[in-house]
C-alpha atoms as a PDB file:
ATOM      1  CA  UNK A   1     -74.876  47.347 -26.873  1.00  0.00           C
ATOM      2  CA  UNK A   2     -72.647  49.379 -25.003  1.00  0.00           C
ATOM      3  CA  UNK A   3     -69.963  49.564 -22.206  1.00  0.00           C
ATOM      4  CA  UNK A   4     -68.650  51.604 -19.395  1.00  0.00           C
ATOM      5  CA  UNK A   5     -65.068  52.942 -20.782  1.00  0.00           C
ATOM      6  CA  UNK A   6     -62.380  52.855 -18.628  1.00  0.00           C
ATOM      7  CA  UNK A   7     -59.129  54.356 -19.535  1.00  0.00           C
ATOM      8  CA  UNK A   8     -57.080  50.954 -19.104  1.00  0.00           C
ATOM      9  CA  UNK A   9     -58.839  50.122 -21.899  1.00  0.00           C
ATOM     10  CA  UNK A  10     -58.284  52.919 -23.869  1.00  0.00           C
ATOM     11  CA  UNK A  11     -55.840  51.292 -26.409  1.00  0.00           C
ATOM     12  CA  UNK A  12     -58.348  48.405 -27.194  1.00  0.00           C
ATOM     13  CA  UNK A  13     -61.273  50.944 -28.129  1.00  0.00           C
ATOM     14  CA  UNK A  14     -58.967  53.363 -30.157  1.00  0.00           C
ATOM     15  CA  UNK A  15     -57.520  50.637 -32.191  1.00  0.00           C
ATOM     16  CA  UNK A  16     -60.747  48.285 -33.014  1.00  0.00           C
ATOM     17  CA  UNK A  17     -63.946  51.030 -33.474  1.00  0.00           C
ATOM     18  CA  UNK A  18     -67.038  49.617 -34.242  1.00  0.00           C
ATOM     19  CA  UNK A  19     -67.065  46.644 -31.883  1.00  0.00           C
ATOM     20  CA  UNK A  20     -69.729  48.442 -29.547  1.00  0.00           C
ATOM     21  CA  UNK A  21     -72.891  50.563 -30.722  1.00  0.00           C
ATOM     22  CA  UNK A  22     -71.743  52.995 -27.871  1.00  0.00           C
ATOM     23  CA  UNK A  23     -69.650  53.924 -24.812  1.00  0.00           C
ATOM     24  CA  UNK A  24     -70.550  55.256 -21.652  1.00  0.00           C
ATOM     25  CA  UNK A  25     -68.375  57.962 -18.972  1.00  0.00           C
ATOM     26  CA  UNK A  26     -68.758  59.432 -15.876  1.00  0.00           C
ATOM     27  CA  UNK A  27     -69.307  62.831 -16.826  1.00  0.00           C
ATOM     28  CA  UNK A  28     -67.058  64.188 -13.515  1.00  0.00           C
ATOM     29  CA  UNK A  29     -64.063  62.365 -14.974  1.00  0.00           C
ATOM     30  CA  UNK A  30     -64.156  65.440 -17.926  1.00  0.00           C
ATOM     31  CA  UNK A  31     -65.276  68.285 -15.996  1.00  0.00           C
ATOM     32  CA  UNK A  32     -61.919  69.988 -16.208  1.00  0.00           C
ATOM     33  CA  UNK A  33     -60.857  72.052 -19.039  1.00  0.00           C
ATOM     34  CA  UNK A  34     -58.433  70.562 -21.753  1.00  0.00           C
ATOM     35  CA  UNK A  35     -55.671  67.901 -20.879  1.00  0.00           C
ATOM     36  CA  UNK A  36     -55.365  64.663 -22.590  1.00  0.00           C
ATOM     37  CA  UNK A  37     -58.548  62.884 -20.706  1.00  0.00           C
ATOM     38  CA  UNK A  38     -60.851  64.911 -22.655  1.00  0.00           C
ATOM     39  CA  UNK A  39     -58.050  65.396 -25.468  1.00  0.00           C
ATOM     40  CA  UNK A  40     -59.013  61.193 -25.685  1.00  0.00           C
ATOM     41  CA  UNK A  41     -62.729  61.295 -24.857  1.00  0.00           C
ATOM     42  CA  UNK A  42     -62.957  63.632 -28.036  1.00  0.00           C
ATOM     43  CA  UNK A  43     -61.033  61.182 -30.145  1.00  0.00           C
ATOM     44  CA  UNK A  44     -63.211  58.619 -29.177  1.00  0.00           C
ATOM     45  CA  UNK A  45     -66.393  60.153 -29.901  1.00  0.00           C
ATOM     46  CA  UNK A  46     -64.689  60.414 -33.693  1.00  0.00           C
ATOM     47  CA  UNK A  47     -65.650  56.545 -33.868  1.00  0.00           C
ATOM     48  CA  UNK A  48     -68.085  55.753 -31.273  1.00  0.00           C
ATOM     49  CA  UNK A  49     -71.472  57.737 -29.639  1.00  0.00           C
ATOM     50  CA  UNK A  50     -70.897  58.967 -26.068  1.00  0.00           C
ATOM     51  CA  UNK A  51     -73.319  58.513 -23.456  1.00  0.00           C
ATOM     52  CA  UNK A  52     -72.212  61.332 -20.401  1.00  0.00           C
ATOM     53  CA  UNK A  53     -73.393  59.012 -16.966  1.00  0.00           C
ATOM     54  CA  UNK A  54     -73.124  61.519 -14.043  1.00  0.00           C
ATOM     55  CA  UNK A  55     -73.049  60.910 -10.133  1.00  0.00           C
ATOM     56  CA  UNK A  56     -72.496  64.321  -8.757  1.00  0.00           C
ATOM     57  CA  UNK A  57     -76.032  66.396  -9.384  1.00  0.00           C
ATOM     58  CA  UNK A  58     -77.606  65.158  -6.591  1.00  0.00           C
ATOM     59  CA  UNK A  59     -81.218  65.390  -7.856  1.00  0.00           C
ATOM     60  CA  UNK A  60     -83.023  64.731  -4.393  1.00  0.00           C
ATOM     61  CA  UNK A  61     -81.206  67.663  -2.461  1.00  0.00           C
ATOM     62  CA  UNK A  62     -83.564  69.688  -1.000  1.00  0.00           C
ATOM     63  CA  UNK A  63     -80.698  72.702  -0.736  1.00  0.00           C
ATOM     64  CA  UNK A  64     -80.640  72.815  -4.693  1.00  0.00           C
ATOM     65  CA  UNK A  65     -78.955  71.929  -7.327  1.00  0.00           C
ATOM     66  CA  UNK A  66     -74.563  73.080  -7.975  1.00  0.00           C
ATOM     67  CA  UNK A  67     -74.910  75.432 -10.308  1.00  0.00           C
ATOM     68  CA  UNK A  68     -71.239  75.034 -10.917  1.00  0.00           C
ATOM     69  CA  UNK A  69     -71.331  71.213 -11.434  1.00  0.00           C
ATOM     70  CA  UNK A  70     -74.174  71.991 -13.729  1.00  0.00           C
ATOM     71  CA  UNK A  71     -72.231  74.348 -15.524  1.00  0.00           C
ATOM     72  CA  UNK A  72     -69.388  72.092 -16.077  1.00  0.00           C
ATOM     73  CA  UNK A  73     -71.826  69.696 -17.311  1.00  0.00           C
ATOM     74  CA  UNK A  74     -73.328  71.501 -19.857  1.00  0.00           C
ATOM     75  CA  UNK A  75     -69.892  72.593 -20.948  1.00  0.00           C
ATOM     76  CA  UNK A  76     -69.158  68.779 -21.345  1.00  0.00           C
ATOM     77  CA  UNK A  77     -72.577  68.330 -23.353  1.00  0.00           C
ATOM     78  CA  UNK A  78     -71.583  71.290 -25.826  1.00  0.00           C
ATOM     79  CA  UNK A  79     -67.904  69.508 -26.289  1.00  0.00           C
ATOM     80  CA  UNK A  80     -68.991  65.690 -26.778  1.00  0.00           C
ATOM     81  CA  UNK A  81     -72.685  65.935 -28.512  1.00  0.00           C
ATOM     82  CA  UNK A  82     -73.544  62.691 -26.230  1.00  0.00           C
ATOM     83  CA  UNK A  83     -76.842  60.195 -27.257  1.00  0.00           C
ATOM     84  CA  UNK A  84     -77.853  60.475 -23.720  1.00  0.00           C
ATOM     85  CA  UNK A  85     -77.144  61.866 -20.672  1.00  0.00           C
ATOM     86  CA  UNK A  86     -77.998  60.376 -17.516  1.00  0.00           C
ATOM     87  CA  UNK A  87     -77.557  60.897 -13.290  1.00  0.00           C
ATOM     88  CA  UNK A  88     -79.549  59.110 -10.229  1.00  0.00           C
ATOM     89  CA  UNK A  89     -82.469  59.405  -8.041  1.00  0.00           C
ATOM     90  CA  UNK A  90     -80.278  60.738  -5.010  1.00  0.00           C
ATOM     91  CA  UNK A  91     -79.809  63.275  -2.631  1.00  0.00           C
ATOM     92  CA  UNK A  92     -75.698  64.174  -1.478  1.00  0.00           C
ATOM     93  CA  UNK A  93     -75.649  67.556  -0.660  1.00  0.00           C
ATOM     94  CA  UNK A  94     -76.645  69.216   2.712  1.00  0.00           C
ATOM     95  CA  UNK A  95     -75.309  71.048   5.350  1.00  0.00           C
ATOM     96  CA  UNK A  96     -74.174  69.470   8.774  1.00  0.00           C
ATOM     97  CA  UNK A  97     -75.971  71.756  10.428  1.00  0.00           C
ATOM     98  CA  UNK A  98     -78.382  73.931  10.089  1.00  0.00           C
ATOM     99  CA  UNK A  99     -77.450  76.898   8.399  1.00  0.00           C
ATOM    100  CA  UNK A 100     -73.924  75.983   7.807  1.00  0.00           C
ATOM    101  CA  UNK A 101     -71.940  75.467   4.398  1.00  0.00           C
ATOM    102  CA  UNK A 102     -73.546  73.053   2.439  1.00  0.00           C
ATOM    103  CA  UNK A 103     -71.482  69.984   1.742  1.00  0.00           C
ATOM    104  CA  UNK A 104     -71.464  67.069  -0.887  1.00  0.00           C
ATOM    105  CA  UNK A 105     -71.252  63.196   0.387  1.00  0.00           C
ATOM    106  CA  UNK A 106     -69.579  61.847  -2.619  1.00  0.00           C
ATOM    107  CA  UNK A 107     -72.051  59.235  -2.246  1.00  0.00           C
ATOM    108  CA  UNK A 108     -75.947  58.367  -3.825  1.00  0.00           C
ATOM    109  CA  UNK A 109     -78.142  58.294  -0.827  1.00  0.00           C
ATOM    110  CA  UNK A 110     -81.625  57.388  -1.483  1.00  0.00           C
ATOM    111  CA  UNK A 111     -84.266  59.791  -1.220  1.00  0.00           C
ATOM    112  CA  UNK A 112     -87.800  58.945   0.256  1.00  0.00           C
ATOM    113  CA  UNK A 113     -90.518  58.322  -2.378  1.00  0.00           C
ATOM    114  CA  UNK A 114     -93.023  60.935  -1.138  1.00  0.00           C
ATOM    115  CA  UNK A 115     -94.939  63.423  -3.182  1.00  0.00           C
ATOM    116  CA  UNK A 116     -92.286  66.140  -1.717  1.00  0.00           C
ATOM    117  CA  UNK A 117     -89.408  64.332  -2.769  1.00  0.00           C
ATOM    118  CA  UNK A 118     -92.037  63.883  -6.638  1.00  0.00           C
ATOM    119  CA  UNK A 119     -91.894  67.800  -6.772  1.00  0.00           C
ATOM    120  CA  UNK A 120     -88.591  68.774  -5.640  1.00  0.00           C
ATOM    121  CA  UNK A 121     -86.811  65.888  -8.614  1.00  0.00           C
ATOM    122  CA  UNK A 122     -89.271  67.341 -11.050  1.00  0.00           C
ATOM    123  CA  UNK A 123     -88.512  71.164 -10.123  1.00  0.00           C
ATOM    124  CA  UNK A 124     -84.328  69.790 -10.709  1.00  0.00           C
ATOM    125  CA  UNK A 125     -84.782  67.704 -13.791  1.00  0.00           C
ATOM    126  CA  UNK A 126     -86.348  70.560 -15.472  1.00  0.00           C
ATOM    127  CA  UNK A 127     -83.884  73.062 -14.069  1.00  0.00           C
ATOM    128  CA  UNK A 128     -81.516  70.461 -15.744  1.00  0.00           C
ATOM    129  CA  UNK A 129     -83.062  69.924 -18.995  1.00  0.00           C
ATOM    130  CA  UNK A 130     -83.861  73.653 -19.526  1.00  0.00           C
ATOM    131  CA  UNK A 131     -79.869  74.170 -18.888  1.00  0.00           C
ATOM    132  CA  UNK A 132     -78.733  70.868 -21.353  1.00  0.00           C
ATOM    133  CA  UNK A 133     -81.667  71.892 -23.565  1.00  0.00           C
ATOM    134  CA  UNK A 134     -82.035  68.799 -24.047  1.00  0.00           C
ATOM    135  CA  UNK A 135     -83.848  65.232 -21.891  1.00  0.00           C
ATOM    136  CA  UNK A 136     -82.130  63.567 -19.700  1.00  0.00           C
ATOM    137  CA  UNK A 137     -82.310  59.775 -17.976  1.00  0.00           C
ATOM    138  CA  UNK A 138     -82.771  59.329 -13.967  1.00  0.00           C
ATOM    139  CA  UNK A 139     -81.805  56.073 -12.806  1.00  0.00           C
ATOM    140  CA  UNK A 140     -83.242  54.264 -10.041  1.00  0.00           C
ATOM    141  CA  UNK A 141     -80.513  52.860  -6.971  1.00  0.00           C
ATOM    142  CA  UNK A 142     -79.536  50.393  -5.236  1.00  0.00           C
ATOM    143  CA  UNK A 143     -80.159  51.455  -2.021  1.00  0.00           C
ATOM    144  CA  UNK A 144     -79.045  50.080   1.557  1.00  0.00           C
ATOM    145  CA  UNK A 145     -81.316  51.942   3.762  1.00  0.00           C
ATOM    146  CA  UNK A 146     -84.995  52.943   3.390  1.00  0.00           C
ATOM    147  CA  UNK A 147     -87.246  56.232   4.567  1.00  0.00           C
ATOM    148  CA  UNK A 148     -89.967  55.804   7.527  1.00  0.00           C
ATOM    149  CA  UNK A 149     -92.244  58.150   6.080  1.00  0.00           C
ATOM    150  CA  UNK A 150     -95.855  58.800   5.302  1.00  0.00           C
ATOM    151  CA  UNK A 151     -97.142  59.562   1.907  1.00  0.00           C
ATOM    152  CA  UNK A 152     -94.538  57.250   0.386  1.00  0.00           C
ATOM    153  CA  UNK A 153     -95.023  56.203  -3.418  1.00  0.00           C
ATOM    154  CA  UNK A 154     -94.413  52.502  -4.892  1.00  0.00           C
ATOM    155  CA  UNK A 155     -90.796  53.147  -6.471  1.00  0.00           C
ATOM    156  CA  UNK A 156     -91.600  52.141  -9.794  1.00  0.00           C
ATOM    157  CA  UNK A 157     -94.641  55.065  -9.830  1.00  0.00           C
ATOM    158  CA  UNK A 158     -92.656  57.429  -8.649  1.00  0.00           C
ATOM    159  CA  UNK A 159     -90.401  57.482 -11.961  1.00  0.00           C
ATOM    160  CA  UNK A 160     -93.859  57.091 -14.302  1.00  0.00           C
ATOM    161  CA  UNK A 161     -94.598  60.040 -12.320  1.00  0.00           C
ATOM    162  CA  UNK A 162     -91.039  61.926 -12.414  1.00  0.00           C
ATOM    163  CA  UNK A 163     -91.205  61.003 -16.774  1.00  0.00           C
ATOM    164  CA  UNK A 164     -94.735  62.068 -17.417  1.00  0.00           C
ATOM    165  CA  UNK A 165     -94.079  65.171 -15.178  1.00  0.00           C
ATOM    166  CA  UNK A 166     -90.856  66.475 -15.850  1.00  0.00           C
ATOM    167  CA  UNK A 167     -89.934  64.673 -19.809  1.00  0.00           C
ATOM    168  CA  UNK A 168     -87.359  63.153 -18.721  1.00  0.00           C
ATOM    169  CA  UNK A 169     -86.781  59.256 -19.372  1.00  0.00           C
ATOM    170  CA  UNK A 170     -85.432  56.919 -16.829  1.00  0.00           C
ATOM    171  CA  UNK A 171     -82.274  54.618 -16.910  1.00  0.00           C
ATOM    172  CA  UNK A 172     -83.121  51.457 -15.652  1.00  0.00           C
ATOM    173  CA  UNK A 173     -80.489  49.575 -13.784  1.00  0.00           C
ATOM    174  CA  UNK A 174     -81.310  45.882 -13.834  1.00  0.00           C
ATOM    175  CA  UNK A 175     -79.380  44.968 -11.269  1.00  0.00           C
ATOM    176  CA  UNK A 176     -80.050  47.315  -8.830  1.00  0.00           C
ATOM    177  CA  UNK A 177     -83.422  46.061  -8.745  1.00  0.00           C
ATOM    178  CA  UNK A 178     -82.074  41.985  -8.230  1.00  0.00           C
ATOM    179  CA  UNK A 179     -79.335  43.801  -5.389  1.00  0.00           C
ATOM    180  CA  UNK A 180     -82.593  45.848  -3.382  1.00  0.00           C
ATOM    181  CA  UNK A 181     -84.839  42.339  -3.875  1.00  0.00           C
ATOM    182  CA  UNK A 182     -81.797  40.189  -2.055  1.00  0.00           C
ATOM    183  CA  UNK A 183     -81.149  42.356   0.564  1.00  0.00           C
ATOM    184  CA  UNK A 184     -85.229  42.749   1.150  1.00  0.00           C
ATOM    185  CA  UNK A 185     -84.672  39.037   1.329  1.00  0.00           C
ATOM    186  CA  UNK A 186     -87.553  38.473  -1.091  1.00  0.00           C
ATOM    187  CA  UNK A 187     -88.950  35.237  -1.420  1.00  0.00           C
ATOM    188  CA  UNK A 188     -88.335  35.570  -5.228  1.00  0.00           C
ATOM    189  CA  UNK A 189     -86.180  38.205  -6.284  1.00  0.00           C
ATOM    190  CA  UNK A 190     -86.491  37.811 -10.116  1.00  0.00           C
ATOM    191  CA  UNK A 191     -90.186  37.999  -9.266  1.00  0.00           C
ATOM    192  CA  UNK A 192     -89.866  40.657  -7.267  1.00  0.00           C
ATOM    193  CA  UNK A 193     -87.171  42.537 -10.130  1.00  0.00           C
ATOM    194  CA  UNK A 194     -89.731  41.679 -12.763  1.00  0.00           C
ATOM    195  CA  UNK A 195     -93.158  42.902 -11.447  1.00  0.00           C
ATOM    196  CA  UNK A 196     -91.278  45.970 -10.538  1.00  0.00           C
ATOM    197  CA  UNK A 197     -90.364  46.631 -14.088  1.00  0.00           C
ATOM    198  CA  UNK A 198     -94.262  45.311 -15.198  1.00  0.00           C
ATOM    199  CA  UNK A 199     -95.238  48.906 -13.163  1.00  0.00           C
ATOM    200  CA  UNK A 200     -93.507  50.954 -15.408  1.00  0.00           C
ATOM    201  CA  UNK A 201     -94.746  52.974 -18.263  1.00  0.00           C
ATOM    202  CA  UNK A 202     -92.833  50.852 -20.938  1.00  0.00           C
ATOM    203  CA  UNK A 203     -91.610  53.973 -23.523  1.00  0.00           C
ATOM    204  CA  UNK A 204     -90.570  55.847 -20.424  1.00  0.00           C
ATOM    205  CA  UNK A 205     -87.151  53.939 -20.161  1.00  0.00           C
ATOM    206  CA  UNK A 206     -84.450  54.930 -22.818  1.00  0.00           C
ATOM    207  CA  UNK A 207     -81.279  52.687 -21.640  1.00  0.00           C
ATOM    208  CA  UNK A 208     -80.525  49.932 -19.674  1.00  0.00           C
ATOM    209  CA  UNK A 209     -77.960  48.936 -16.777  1.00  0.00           C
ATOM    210  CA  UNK A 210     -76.408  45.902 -16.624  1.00  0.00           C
ATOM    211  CA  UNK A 211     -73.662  44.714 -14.231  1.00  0.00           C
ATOM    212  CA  UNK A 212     -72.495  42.067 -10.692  1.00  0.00           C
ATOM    213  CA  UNK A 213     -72.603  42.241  -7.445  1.00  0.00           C
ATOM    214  CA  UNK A 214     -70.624  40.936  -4.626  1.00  0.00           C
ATOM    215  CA  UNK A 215     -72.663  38.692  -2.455  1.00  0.00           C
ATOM    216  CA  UNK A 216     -69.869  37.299   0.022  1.00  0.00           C
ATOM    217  CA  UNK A 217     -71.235  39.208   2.686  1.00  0.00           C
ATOM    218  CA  UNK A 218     -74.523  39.945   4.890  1.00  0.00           C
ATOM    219  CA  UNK A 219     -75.424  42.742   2.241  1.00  0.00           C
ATOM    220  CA  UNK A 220     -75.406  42.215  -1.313  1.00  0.00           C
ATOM    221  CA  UNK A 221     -73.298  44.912  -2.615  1.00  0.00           C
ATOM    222  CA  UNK A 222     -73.581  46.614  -5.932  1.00  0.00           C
ATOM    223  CA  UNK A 223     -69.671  46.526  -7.219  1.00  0.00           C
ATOM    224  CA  UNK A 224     -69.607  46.652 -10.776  1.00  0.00           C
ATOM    225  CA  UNK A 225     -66.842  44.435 -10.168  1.00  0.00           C
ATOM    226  CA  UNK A 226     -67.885  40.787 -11.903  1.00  0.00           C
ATOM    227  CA  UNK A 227     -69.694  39.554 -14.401  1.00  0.00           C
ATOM    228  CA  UNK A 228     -73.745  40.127 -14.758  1.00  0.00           C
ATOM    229  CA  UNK A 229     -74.968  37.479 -12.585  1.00  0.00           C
ATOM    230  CA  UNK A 230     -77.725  34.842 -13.643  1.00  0.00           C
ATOM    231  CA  UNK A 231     -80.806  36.315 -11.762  1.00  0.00           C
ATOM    232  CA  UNK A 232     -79.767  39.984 -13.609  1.00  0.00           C
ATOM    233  CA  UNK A 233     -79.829  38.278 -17.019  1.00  0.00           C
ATOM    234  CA  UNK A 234     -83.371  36.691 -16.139  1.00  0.00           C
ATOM    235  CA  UNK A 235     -84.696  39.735 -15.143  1.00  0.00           C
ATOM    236  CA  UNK A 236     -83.175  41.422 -18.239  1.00  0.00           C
ATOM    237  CA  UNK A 237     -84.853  38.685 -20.679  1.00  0.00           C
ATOM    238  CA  UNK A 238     -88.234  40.255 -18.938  1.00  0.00           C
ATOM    239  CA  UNK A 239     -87.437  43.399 -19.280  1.00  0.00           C
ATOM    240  CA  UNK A 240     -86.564  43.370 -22.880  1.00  0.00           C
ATOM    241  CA  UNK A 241     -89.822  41.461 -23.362  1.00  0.00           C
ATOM    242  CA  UNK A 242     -91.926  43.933 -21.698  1.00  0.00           C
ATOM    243  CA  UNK A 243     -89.667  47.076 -22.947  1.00  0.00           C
ATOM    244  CA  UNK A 244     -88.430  46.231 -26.160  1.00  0.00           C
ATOM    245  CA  UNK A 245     -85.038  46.526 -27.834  1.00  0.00           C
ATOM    246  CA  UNK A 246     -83.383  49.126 -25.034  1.00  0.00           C
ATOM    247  CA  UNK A 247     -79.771  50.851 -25.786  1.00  0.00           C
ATOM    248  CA  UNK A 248     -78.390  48.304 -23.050  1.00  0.00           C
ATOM    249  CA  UNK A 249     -74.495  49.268 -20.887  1.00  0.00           C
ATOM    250  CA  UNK A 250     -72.433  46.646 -19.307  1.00  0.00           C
ATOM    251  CA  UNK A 251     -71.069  48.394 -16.379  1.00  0.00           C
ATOM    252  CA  UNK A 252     -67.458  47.215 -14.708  1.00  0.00           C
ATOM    253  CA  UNK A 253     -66.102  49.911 -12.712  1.00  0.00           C
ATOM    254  CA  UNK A 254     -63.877  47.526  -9.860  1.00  0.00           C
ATOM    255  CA  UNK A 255     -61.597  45.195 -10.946  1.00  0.00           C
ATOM    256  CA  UNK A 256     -61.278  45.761 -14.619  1.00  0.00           C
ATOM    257  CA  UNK A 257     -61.265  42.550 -16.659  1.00  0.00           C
ATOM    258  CA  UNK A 258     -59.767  41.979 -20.449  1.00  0.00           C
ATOM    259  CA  UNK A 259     -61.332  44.430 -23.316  1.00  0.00           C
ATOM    260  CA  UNK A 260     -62.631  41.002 -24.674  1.00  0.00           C
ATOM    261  CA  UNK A 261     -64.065  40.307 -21.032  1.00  0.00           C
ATOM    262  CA  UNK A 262     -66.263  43.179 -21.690  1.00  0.00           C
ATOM    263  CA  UNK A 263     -67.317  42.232 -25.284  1.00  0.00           C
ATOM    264  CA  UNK A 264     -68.283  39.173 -24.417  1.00  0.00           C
ATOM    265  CA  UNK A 265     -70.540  40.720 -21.385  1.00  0.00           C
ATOM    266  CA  UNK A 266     -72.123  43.010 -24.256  1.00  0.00           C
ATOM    267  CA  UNK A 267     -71.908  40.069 -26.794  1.00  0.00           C
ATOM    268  CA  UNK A 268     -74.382  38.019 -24.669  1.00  0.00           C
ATOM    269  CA  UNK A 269     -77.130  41.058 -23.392  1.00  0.00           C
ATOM    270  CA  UNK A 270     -77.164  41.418 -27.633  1.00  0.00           C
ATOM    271  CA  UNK A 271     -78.128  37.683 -27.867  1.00  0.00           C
ATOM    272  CA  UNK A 272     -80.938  38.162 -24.874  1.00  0.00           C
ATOM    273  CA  UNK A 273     -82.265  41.126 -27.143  1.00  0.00           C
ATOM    274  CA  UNK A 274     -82.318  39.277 -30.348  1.00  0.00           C
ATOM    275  CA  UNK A 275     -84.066  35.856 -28.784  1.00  0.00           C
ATOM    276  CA  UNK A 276     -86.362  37.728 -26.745  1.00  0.00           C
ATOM    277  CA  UNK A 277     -87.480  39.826 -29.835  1.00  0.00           C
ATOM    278  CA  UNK A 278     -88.032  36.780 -32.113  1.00  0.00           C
ATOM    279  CA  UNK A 279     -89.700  35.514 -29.161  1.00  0.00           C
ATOM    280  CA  UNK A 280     -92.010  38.206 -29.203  1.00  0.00           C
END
């Protein structure tokens, strides 16, 4: 089991390795040259595997890839040896206007599930890959609006197709697929969550995504910022059941609990793997 490193808990990894099977960045965090981030990244990776999790490649942007943020990437692959690197099914960068400089939203919008959209991730992912020389993991969003289009795909076959097409594998966030079946208002979200995971080609998913949400308002939001909520750790029973024993992340990115918060997030998704195994 693994979890999303953060540097206030920096101290508490350094001084007690071994207490997760691996840790997982954001790969734009290390992007620049030197200083002691990386300087501490590298000391980790002494003791524990890295897994690089990017949000800045914008896979879905029809203008193209940053060949600069890919560059910096690969760098960062060369320097840290990672088990797996990983970015989203999302589109950020396009111009305002037609023609114009083409900017980056700092944000994973969704892109429409169409056989266009199939080609144009497929075309990237490779362009990736060939560059990493190495696979890489696309993860699915949670995702607040949809597209009104035609030749739209069911989600879930439009990563069997993205995997079969490109090699790639997918990361499978859990709890993206619990936040998108709340706000559908779903008669049964963990139904919902589960068959959606039942579509999937089962050795096409190489890690797992676990964190909370904040449901105070009209939108369930995906936070990071709590504990993995009981409908997630349902859903993640299934999955585990249906996918086997996946390298599994607890992710906390807002409002950073106690190190031992975190183990004990980890501590439990190892328990769901080991019943659900025996089970099987």
């Amino acid at each position: 089991m693994g979890v999303g490193w953060r540097p206030s808990h920096e101290e508490a990894l350094l001084a007690q390795p071994g207490q997760v099977d691996f840790i997982e960045v954001h790969s734009e965090n290390f992007f620049a040259p030197g200083g002691a981030a990386l300087a501490t990244l590298c000391r980790a990776r002494q003791d524990h595997p890295v897994s690089l999790h990017g949000v800045g490649l914008a896979l879905g942007s029809a203008v193209g890839l940053d060949g600069a943020h890919l560059a910096s990437l690969a760098r960062l692959v060369e320097q840290i040896e990672p088990v797996r690197v990983s970015d989203h099914a999302a589109f950020a960068r396009a111009p305002l206007l037609a023609g114009g400089p083409v900017l980056h939203a700092a944000d994973l919008l969704p892109i429409p599930f169409t056989s266009a959209s199939l080609a144009l991730m497929v075309r990237h992912v490779q362009q990736v890959q060939e560059r990493l020389r190495r696979p890489m993991l696309v993860e699915n969003l949670s995702a607040y609006i949809d597209w009104a289009v035609a030749d739209a795909w069911p989600e879930p076959e439009f990563f069997n197709q993205l995997t079969q097409r490109s090699g790639c594998q997918m990361l499978l966030d859990v709890n993206n697929l619990v936040v998108n079946a709340l706000n559908r208002a779903e008669p049964d979200p963990v139904a919902s969550a589960c068959a959606w995971i039942d579509a999937l080609v089962p050795q096409s998913v190489g890690e797992i995504h676990l964190a909370g949400y904040d449901d105070r308002g009209p939108l369930v939001i995906d936070d990071h910022g709590s504990r993995v909520h009981p409908p997630v750790w349902t859903v993640y029973r299934h999955a585990v059941a249906r996918l086997g024993p996946v390298p599994t992340l607890i992710e906390w990115d807002t409002h950073l609990p106690p190190w031992d918060t975190l183990l004990d997030e980890a501590a439990q998704a190892r328990r769901c793997q080991t019943e659900e195994v025996r089970r099987g």
